[in-house]
Protein backbone atom coordinates (compact mmCIF):
# COMPACT_ATOMS: atom_id res chain seq x y z
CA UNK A 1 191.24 227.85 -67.19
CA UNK A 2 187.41 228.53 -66.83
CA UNK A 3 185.23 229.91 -70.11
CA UNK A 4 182.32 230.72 -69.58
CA UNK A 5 179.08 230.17 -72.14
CA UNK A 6 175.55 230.51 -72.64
CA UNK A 7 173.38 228.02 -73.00
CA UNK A 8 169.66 228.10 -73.70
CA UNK A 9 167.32 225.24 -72.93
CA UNK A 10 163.76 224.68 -74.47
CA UNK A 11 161.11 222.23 -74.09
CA UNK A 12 160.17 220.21 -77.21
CA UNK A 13 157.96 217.54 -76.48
CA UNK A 14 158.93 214.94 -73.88
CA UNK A 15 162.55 216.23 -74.28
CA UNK A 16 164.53 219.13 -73.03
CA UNK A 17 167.04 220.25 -76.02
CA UNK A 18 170.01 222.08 -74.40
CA UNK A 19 172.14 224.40 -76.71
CA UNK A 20 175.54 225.99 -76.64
CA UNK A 21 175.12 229.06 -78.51
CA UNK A 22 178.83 229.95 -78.25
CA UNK A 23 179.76 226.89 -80.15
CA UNK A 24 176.40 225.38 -81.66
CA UNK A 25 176.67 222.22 -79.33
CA UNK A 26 173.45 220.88 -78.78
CA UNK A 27 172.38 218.16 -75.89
CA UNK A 28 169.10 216.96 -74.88
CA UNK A 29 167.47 215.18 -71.93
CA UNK A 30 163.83 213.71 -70.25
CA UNK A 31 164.43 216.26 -67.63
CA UNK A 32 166.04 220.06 -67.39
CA UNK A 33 168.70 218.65 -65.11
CA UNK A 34 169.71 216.01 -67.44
CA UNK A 35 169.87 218.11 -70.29
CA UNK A 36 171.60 220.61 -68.32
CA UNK A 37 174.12 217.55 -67.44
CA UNK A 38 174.46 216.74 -71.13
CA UNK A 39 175.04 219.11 -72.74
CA UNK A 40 178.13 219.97 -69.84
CA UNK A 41 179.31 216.93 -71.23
CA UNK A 42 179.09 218.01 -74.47
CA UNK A 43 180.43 220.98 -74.15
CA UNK A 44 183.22 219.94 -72.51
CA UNK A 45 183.72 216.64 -75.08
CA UNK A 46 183.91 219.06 -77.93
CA UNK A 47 186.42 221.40 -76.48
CA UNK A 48 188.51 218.40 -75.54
CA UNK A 49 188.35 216.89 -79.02
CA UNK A 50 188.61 220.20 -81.06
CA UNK A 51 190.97 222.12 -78.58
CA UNK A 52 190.08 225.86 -77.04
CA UNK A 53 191.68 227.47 -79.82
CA UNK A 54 188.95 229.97 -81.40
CA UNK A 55 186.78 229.11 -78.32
CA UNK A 56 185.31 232.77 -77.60
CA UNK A 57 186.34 234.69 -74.32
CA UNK A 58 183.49 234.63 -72.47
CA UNK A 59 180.15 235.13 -73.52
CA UNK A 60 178.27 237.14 -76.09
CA UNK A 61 176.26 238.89 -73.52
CA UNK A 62 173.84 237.22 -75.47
CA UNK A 63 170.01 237.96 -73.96
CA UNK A 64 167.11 235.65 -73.79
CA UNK A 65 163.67 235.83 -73.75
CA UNK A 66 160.38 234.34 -74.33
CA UNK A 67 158.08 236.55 -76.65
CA UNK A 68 154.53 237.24 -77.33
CA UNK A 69 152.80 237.51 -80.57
CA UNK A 70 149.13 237.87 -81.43
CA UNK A 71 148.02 234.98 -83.64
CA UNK A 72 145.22 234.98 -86.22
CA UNK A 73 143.41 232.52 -86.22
């Protein structure tokens, strides 16, 4: 069986930190792809070690964004 998840991915520094927000895995990598790569892995270490019970149906229809705010300053 396929789940599906959503993952968000933000720069921080040299590194790319990858993030499950389903589960609250988190990955990182040098590169988007690698992150991307790790945190599959991660994903799919965690459901293997902890089993897919309580693993949500699909996603949240979670939606993500960048925002704007005016800074003082």
């Amino acid at each position: 069986m396929v789940k599906k998840f959503t993952a968000v991915i933000t720069k921080e520094a040299k590194w790319y930190v990858a993030h499950c927000l389903e589960l609250g895995v988190v990955s990182q990598g040098e590169t988007l792809e690698e992150a991307r790569a790790n945190l599959q892995e991660a994903v799919e270490l965690y459901i293997e070690s902890f089993g897919d019970e309580g693993v949500p149906e699909g996603s949240p229809g979670a939606y993500v964004y960048q925002l704007e705010a005016e800074v003082s300053g």
